[in-house]
PDB file of N, CA and C in Angstrom:
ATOM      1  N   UNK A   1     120.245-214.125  26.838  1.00  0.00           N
ATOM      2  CA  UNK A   1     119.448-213.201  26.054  1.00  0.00           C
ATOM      3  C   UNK A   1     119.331-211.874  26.785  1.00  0.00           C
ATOM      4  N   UNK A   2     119.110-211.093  26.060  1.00  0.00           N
ATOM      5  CA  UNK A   2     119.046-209.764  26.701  1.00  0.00           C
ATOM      6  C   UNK A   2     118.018-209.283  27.402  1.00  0.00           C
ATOM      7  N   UNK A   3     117.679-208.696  28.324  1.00  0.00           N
ATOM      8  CA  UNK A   3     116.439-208.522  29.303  1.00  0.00           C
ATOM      9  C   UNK A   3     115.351-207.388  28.132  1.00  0.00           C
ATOM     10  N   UNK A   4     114.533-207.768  27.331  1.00  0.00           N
ATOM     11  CA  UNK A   4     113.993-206.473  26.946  1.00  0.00           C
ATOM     12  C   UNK A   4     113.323-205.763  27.553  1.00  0.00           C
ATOM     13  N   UNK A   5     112.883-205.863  28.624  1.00  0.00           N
ATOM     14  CA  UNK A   5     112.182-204.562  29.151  1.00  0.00           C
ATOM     15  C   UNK A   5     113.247-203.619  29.695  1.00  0.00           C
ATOM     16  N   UNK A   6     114.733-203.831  30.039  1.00  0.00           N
ATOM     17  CA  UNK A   6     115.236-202.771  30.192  1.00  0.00           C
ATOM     18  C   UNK A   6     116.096-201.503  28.995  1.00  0.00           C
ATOM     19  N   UNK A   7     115.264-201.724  27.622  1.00  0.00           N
ATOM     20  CA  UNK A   7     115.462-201.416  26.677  1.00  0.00           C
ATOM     21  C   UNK A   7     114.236-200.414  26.225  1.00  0.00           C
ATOM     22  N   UNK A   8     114.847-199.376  25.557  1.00  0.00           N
ATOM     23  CA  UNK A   8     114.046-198.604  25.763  1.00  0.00           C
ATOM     24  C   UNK A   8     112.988-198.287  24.226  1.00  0.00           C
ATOM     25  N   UNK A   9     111.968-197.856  24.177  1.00  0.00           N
ATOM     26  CA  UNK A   9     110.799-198.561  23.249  1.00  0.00           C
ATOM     27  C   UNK A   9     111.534-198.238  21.495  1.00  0.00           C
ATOM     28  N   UNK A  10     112.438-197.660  21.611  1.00  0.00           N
ATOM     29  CA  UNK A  10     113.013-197.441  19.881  1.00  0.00           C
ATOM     30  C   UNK A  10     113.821-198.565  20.213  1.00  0.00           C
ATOM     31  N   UNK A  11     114.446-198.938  21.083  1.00  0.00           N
ATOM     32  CA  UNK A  11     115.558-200.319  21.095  1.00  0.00           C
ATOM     33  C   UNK A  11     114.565-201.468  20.859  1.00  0.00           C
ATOM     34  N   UNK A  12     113.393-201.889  21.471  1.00  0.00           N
ATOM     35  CA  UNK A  12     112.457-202.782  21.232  1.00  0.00           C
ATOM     36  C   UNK A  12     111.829-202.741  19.974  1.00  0.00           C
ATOM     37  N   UNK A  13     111.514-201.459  19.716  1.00  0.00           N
ATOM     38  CA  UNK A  13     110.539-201.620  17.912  1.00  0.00           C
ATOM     39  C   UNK A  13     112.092-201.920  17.145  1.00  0.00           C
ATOM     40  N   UNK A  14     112.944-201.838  17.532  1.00  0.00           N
ATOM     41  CA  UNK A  14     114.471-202.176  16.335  1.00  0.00           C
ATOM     42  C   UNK A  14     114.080-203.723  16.515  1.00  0.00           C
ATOM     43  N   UNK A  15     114.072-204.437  17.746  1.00  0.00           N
ATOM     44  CA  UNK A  15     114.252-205.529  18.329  1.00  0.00           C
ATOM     45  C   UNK A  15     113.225-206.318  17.771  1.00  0.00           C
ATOM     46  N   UNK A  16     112.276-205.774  17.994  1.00  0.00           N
ATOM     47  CA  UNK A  16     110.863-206.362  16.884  1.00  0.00           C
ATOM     48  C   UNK A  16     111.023-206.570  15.022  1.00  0.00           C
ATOM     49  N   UNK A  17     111.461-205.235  14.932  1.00  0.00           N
ATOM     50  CA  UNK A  17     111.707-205.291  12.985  1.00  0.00           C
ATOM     51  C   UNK A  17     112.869-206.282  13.105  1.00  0.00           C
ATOM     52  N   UNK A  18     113.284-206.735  14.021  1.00  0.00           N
ATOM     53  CA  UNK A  18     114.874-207.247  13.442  1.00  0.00           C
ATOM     54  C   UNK A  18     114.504-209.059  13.695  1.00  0.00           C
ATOM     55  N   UNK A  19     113.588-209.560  14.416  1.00  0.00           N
ATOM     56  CA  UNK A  19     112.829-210.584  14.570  1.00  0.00           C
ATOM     57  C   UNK A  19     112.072-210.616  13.512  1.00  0.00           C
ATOM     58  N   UNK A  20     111.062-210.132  13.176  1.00  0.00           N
ATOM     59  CA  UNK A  20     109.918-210.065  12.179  1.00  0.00           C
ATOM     60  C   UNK A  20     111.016-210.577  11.007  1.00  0.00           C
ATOM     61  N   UNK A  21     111.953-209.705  10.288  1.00  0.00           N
ATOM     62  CA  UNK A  21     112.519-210.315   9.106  1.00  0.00           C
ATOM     63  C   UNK A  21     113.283-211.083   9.730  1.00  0.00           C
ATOM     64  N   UNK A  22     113.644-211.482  10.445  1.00  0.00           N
ATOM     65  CA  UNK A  22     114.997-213.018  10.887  1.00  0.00           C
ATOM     66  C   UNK A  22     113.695-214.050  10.435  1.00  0.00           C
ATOM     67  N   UNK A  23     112.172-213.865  10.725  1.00  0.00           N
ATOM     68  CA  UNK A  23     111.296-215.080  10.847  1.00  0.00           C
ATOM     69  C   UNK A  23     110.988-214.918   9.389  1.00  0.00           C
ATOM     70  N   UNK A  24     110.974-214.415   8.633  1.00  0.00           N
ATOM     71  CA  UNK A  24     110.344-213.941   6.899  1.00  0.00           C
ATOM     72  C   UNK A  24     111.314-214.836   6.304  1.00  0.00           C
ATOM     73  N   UNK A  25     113.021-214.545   6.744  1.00  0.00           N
ATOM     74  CA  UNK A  25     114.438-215.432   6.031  1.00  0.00           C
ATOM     75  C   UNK A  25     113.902-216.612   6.421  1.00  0.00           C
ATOM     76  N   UNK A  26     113.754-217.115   7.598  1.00  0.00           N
ATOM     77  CA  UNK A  26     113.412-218.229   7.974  1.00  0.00           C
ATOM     78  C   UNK A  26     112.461-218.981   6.902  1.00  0.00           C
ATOM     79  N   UNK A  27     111.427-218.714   7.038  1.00  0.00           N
ATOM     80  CA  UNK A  27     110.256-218.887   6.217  1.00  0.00           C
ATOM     81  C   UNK A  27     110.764-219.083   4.929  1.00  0.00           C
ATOM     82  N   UNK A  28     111.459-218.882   4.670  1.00  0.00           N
ATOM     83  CA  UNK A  28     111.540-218.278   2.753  1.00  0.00           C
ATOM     84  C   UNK A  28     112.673-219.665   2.816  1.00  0.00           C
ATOM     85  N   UNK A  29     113.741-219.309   3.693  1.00  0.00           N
ATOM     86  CA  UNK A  29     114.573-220.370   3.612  1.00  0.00           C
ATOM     87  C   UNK A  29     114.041-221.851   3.679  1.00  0.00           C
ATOM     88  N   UNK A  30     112.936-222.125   4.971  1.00  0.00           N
ATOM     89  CA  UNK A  30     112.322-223.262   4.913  1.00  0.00           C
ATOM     90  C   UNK A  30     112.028-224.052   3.524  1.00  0.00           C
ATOM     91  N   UNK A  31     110.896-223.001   2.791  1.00  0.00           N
ATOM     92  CA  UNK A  31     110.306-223.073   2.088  1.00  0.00           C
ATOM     93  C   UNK A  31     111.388-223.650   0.712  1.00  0.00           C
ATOM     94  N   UNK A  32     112.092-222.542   0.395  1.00  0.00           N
ATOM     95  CA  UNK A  32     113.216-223.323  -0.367  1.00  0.00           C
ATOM     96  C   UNK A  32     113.930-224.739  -0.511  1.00  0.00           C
ATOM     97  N   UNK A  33     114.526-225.150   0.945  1.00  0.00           N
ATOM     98  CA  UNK A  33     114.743-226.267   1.090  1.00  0.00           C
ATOM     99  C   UNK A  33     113.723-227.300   1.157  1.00  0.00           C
ATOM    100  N   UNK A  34     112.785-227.008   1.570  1.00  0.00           N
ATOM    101  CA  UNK A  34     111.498-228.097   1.727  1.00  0.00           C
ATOM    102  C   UNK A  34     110.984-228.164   0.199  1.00  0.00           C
ATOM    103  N   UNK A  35     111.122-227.337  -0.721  1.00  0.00           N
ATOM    104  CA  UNK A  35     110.465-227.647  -1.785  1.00  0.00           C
ATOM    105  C   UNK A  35     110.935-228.119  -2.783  1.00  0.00           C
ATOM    106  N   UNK A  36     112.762-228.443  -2.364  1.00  0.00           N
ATOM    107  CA  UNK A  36     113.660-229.180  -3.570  1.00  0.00           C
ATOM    108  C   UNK A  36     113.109-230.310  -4.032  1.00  0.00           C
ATOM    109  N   UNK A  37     113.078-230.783  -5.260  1.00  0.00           N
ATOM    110  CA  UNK A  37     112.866-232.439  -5.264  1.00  0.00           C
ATOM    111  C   UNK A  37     113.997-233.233  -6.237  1.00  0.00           C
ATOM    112  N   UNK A  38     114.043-234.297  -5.511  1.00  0.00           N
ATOM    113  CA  UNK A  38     115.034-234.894  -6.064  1.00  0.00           C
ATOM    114  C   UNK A  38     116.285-235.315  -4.821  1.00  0.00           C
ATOM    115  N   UNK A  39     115.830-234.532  -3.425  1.00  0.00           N
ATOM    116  CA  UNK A  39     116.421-234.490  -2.753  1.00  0.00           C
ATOM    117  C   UNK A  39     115.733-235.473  -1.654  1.00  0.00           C
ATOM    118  N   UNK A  40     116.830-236.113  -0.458  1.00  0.00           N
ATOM    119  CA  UNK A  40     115.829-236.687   0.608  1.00  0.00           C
ATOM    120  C   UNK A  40     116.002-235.869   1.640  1.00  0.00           C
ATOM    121  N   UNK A  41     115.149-235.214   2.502  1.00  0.00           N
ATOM    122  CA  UNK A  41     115.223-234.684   4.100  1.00  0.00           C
ATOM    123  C   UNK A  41     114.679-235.220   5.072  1.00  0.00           C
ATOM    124  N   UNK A  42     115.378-235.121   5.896  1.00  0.00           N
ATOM    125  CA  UNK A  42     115.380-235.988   7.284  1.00  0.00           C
ATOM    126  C   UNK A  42     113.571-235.860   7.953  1.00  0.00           C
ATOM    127  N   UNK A  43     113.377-236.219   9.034  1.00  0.00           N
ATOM    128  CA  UNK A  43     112.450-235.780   9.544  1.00  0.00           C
ATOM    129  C   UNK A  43     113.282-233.937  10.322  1.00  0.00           C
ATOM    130  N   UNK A  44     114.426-234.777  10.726  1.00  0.00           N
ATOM    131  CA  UNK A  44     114.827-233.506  11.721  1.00  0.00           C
ATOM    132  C   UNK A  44     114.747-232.766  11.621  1.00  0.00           C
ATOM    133  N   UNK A  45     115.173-232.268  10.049  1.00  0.00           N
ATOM    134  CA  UNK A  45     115.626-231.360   9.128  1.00  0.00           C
ATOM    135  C   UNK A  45     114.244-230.373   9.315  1.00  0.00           C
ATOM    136  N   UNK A  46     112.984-231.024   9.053  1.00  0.00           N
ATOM    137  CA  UNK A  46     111.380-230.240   8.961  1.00  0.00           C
ATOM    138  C   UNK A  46     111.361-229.953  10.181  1.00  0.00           C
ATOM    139  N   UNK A  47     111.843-230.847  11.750  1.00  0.00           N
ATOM    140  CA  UNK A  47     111.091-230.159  12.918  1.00  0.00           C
ATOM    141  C   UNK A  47     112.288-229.245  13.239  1.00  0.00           C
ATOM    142  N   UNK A  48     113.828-229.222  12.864  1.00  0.00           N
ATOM    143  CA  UNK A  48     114.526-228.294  13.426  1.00  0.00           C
ATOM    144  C   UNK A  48     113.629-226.743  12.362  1.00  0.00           C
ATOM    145  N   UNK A  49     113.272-226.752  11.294  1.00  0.00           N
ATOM    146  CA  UNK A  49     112.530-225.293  11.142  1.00  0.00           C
ATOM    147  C   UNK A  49     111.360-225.349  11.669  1.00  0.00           C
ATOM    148  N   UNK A  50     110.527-226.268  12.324  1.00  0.00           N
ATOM    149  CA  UNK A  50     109.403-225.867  12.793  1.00  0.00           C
ATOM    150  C   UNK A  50     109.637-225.305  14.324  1.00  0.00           C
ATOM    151  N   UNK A  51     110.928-226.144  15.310  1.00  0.00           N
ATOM    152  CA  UNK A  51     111.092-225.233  16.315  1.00  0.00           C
ATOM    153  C   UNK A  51     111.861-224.044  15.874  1.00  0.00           C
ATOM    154  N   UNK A  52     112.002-223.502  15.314  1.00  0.00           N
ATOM    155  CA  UNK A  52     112.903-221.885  15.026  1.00  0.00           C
ATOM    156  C   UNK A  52     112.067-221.442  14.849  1.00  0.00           C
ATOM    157  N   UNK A  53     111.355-221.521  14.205  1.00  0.00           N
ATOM    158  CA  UNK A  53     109.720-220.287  13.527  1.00  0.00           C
ATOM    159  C   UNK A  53     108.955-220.290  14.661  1.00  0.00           C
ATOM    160  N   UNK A  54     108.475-221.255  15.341  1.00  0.00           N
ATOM    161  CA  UNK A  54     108.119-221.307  16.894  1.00  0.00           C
ATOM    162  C   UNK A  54     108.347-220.403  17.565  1.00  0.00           C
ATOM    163  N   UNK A  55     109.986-220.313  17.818  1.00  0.00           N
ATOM    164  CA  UNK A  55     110.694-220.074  18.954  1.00  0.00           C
ATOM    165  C   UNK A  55     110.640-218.403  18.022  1.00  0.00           C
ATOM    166  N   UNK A  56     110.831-218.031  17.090  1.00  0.00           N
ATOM    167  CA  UNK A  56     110.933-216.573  16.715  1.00  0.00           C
ATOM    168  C   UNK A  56     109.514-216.037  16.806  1.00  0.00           C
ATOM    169  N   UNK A  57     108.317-216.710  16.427  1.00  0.00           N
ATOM    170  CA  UNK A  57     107.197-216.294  16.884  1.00  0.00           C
ATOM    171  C   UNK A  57     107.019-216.021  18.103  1.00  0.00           C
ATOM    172  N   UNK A  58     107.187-216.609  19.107  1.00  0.00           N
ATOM    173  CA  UNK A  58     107.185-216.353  20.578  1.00  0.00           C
ATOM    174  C   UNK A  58     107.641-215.575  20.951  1.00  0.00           C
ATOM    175  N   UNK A  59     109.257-215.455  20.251  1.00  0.00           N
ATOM    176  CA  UNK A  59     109.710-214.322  21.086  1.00  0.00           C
ATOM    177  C   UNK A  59     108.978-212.539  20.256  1.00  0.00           C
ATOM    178  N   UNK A  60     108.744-212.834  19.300  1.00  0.00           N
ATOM    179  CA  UNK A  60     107.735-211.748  18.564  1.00  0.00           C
ATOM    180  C   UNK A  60     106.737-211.317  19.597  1.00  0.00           C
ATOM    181  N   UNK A  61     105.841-212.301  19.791  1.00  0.00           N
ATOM    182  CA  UNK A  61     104.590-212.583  20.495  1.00  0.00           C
ATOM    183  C   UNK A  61     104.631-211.710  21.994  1.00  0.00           C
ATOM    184  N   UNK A  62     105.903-212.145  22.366  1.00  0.00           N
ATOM    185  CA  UNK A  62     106.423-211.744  23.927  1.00  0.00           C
ATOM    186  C   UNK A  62     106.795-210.015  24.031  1.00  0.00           C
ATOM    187  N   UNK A  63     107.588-210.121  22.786  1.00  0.00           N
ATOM    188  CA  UNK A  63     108.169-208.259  22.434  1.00  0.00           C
ATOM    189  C   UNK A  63     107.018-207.494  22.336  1.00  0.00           C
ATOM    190  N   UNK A  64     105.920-208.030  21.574  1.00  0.00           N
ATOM    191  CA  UNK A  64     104.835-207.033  21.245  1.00  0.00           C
ATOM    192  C   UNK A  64     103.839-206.873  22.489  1.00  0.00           C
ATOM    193  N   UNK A  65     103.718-208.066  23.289  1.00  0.00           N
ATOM    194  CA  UNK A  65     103.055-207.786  24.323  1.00  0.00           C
ATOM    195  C   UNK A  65     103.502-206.643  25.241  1.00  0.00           C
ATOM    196  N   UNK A  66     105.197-206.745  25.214  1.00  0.00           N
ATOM    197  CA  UNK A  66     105.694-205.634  26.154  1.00  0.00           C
ATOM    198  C   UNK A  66     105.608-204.384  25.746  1.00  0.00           C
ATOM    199  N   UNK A  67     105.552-204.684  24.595  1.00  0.00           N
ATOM    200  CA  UNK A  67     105.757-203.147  23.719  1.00  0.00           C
ATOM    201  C   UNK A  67     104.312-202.150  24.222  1.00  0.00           C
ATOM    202  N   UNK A  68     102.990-203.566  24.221  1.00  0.00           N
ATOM    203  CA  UNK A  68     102.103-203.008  23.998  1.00  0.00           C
ATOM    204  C   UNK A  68     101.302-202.880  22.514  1.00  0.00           C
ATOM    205  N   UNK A  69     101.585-203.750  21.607  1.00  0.00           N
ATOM    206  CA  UNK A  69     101.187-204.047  20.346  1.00  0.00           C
ATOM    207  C   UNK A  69      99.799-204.863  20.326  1.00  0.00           C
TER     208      UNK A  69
END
């Protein structure tokens, strides 16, 4: 992964907007697949999107702290 603090604060607010909607697709995508019926899903299937939304929150969480948000 790329070091963000040696990025400079317009490369980080890009780095931030570009997380924020990767986690919105996420979300939307979850939501889609989780709400088919008629279909069966795994357990995996629910915790592999619960660690991604996790893991994109965090790294959100982490950017904005550096940013200063």
């Amino acid at each position: 992964m790329v070091d963000l603090s040696k990025m400079s604060k317009d490369e980080q607010m890009k780095k931030l907007q570009q997380l924020q909607e990767y986690l919105e697709d996420v979300e939307d995508e979850r939501t889609q697949v989780l709400s088919q019926r008629g279909i069966h899903l795994s357990s995996k299937m629910v915790k592999k999107y619960e660690i991604e939304i996790n893991e994109i929150k965090k790294s959100i969480s982490d950017l904005e702290q550096l940013i200063g948000i």
